[in-house]
Protein backbone atom coordinates (compact mmCIF):
# COMPACT_ATOMS: atom_id res chain seq x y z
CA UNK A 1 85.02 112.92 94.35
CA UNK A 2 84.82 110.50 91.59
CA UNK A 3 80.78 110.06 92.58
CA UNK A 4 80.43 113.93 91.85
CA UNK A 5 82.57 114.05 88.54
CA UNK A 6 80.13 111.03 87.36
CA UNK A 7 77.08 113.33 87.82
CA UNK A 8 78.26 116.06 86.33
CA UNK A 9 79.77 114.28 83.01
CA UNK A 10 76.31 112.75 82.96
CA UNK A 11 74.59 115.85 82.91
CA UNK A 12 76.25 118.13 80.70
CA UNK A 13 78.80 115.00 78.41
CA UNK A 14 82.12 115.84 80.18
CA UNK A 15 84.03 117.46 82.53
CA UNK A 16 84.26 114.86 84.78
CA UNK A 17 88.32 114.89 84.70
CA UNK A 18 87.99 118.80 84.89
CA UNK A 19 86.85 118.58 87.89
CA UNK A 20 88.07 115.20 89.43
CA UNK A 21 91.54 115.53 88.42
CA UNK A 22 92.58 118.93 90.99
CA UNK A 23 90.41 117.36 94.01
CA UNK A 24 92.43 114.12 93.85
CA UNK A 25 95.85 115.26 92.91
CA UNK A 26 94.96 118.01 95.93
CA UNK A 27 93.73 114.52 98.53
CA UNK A 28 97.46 113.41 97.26
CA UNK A 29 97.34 111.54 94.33
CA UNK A 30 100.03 112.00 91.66
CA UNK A 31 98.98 113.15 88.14
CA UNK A 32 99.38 109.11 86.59
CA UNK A 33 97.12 108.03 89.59
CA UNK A 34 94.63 110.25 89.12
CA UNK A 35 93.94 110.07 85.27
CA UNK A 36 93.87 106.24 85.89
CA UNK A 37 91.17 106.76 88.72
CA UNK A 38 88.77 108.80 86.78
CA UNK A 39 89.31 107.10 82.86
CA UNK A 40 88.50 103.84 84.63
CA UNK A 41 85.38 105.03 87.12
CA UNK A 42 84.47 106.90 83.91
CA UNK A 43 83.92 103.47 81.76
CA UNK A 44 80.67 102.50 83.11
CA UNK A 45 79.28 105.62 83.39
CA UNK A 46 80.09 106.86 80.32
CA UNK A 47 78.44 102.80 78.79
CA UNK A 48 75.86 103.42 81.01
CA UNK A 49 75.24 106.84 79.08
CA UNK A 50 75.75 105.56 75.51
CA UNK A 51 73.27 102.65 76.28
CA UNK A 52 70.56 104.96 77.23
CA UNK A 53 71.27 107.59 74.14
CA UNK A 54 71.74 105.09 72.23
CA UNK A 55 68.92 106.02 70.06
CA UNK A 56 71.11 109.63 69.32
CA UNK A 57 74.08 108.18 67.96
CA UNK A 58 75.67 105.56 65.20
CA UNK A 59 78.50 103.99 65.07
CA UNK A 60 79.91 105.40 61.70
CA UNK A 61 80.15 108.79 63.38
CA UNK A 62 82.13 107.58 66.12
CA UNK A 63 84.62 105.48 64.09
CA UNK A 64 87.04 107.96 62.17
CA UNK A 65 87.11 110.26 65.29
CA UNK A 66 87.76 107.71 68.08
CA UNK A 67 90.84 106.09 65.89
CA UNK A 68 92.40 109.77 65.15
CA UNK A 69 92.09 110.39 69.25
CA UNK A 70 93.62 106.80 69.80
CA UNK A 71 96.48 107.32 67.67
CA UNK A 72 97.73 110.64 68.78
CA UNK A 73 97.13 109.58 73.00
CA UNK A 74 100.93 108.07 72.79
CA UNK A 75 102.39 111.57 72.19
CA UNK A 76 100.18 112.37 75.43
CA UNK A 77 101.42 109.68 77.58
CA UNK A 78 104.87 110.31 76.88
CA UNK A 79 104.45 114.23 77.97
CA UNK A 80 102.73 112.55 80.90
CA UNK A 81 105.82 110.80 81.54
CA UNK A 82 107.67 114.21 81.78
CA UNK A 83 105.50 115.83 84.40
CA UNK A 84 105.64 113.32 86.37
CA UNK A 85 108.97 114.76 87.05
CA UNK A 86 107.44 118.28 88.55
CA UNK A 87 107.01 119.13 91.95
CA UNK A 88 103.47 118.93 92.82
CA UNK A 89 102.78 122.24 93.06
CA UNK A 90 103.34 122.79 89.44
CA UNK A 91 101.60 120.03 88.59
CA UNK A 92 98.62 121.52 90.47
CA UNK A 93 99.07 125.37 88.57
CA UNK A 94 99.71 123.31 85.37
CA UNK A 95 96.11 122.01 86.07
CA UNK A 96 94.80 125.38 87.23
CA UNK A 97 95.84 126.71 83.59
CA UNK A 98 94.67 123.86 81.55
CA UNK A 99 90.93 124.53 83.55
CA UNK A 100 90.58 128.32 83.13
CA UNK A 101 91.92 127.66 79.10
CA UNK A 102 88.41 125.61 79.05
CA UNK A 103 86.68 128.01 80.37
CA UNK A 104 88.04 130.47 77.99
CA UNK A 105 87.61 128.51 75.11
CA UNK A 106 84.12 127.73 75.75
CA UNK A 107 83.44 131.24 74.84
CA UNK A 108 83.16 129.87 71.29
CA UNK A 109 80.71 126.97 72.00
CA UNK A 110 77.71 128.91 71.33
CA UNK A 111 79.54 130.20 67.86
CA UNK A 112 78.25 127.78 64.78
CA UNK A 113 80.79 126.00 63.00
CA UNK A 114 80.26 125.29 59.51
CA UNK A 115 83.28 123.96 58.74
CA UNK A 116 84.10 121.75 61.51
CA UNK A 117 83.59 118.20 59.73
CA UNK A 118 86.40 119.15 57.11
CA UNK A 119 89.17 117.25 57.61
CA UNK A 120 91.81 118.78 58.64
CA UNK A 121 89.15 120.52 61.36
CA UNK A 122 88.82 116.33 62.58
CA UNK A 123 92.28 115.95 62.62
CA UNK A 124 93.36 118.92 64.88
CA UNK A 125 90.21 118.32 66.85
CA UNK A 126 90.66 114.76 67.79
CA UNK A 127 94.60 114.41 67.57
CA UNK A 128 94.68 117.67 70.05
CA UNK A 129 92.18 115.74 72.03
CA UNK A 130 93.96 112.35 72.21
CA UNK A 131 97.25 114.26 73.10
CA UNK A 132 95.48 116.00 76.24
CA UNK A 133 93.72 112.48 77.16
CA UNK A 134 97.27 111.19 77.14
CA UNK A 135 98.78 114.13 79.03
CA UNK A 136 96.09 115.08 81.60
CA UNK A 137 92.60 113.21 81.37
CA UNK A 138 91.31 116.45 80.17
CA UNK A 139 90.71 116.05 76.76
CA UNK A 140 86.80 117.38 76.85
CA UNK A 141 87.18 121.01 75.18
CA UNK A 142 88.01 119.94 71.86
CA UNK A 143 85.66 117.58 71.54
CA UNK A 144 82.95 119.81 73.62
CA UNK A 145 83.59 122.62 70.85
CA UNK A 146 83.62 120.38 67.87
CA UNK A 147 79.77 118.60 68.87
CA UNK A 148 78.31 122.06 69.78
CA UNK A 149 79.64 124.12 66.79
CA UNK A 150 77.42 121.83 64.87
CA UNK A 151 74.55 122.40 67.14
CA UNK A 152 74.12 118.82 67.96
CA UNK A 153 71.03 118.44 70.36
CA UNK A 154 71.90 117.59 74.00
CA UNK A 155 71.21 114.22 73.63
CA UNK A 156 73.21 114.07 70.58
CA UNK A 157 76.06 115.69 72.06
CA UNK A 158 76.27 113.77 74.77
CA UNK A 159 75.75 110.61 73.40
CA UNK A 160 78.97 111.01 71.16
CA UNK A 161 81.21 112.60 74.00
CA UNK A 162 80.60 109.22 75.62
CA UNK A 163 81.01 106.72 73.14
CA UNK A 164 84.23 108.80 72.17
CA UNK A 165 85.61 108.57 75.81
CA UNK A 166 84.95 104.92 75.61
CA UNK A 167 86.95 104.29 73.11
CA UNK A 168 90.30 105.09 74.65
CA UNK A 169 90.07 103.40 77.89
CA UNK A 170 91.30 100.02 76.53
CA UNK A 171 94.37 101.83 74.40
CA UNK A 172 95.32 104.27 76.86
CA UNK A 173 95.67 101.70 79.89
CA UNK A 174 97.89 99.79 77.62
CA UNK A 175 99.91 102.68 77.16
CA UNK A 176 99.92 103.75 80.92
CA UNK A 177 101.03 100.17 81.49
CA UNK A 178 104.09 100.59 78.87
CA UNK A 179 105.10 103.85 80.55
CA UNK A 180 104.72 103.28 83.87
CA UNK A 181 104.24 99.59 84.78
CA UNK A 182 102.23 97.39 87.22
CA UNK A 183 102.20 100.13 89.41
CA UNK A 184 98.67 101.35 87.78
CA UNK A 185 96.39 98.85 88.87
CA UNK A 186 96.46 100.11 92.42
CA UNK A 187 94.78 103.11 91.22
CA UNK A 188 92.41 100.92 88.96
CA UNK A 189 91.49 99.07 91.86
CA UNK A 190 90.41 101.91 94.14
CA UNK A 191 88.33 102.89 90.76
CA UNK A 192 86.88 99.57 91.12
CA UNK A 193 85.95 99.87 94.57
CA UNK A 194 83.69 103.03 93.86
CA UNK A 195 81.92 101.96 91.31
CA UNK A 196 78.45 101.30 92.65
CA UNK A 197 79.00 105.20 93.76
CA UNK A 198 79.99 106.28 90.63
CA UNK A 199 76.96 105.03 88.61
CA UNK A 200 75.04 106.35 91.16
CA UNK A 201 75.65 109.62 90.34
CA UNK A 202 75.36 108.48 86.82
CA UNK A 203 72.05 107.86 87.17
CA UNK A 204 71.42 111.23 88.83
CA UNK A 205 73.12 113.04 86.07
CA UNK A 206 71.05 111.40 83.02
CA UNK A 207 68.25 112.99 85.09
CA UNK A 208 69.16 116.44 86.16
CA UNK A 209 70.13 116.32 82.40
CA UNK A 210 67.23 115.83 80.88
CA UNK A 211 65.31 118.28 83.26
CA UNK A 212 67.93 121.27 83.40
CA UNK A 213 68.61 123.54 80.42
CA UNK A 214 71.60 123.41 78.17
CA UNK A 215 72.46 127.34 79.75
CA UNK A 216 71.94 126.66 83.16
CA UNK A 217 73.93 123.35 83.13
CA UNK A 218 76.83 125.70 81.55
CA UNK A 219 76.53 128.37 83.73
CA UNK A 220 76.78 126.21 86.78
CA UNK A 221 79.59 123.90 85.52
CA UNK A 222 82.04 126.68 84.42
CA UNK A 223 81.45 128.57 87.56
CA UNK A 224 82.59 125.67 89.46
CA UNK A 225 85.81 124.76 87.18
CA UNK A 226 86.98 128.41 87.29
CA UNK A 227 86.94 128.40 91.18
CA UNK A 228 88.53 124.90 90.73
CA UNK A 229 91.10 126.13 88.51
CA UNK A 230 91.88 129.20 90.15
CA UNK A 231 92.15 127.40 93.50
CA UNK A 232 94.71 124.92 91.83
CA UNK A 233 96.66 128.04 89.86
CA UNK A 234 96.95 129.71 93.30
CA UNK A 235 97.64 126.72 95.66
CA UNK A 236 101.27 127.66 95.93
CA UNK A 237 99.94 131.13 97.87
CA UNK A 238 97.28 129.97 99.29
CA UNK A 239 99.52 127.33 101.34
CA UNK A 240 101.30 130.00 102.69
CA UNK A 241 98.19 132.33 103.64
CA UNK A 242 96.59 128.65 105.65
């Protein structure tokens, strides 16, 4: 699973959570667990990414961005906190509904927007983003909306979806270690383990990438999260139809 969210955040910049996060909490994995599993497979991958786009993207833009994510993850983690409290099936239709809302909102990716690097456009952008990171792992739309609105290339684009994603792993373990304890390192540790996997698909991504389209690469990713999310909005019904 985490092999398969690696290609496809290499090939289209994100999305790897959005698609990770249902299959693992579905295989069993709490909501903590599996936002550890995929920020910390995500790490090299997303390096891996920067390092060869590196030629698309500067530091200064990532900077002011990264630290308004980073400071507004702790309201995230402590909403995390609460569901952890839910039974699992509403944790799964609470991830159905975040899913379709990203497909929805995608609608406005291919809209141009002028004003996005005012800032109070940067500051609802990234804080909503580090908030979702801290909550869910799925803190992609924002950030996918605010690099296309300025019709970034692809390269571009993806290039500063990584870097950005980068930036929170060291903060938000941290703050997953606050909340939650020692208890997170199992998960980081079966991260670990498929690693070699994970970059693997990395690889494979950078390439279908390059090759595919910017439309195609849409199409195919949103038709796979809106099965995804509908499948986790429904599970509660479809238990009872299996």
């Amino acid at each position: 699973m985490l092999t398969i969210a690696a290609t496809i955040q290499a090939t289209v910049g994100f999305a790897a959570a959005l698609f990770a996060m249902p299959l693992l909490i579905w295989g069993g994995s709490n909501l903590m667990a599996a936002q550890l599993m995929v920020v910390t497979a995500m790490l090299p991958q997303n390096a891996f990414g920067v390092w060869r786009l590196r030629h698309a993207i500067t530091l200064q833009e990532v900077a002011v961005p990264a630290t308004i994510r980073i400071a507004a993850m702790p309201i995230g983690i402590l909403g995390l906190g609460y569901l952890m409290t839910w039974p699992l099936d509403a944790v799964n239709q609470f991830v159905g509904i975040m899913i379709i809302a990203v497909i929805v909102s995608q609608a406005w990716v291919g809209v141009e927007w002028k004003t996005a690097k005012r800032w109070y456009w940067v500051l609802i952008t990234f804080g909503g983003s580090g908030i979702l990171q801290g909550l869910s792992g799925m803190s992609g739309p924002p950030l996918v909306l605010w690099v296309h609105g300025q019709r970034y290339s692809a390269d571009h684009a993806r290039a500063f979806l990584f870097a950005i994603f980068i930036s929170n792993f060291i903060p938000q373990l941290a703050l997953l270690q606050w909340k939650f304890g020692n208890v997170i390192w199992q998960s980081v540790g079966i991260a670990v383990l498929a690693l070699p996997f994970v970059l693997l698909g990395a690889m494979l991504g950078l390439r279908i990438g390059h090759r595919l389209g910017e439309l195609w690469l849409r199409k195919i990713s949103y038709l796979g999260l809106f099965c995804l999310g509908l499948s986790s909005l429904l599970a509660p019904w479809l238990k009872q139809l299996w």
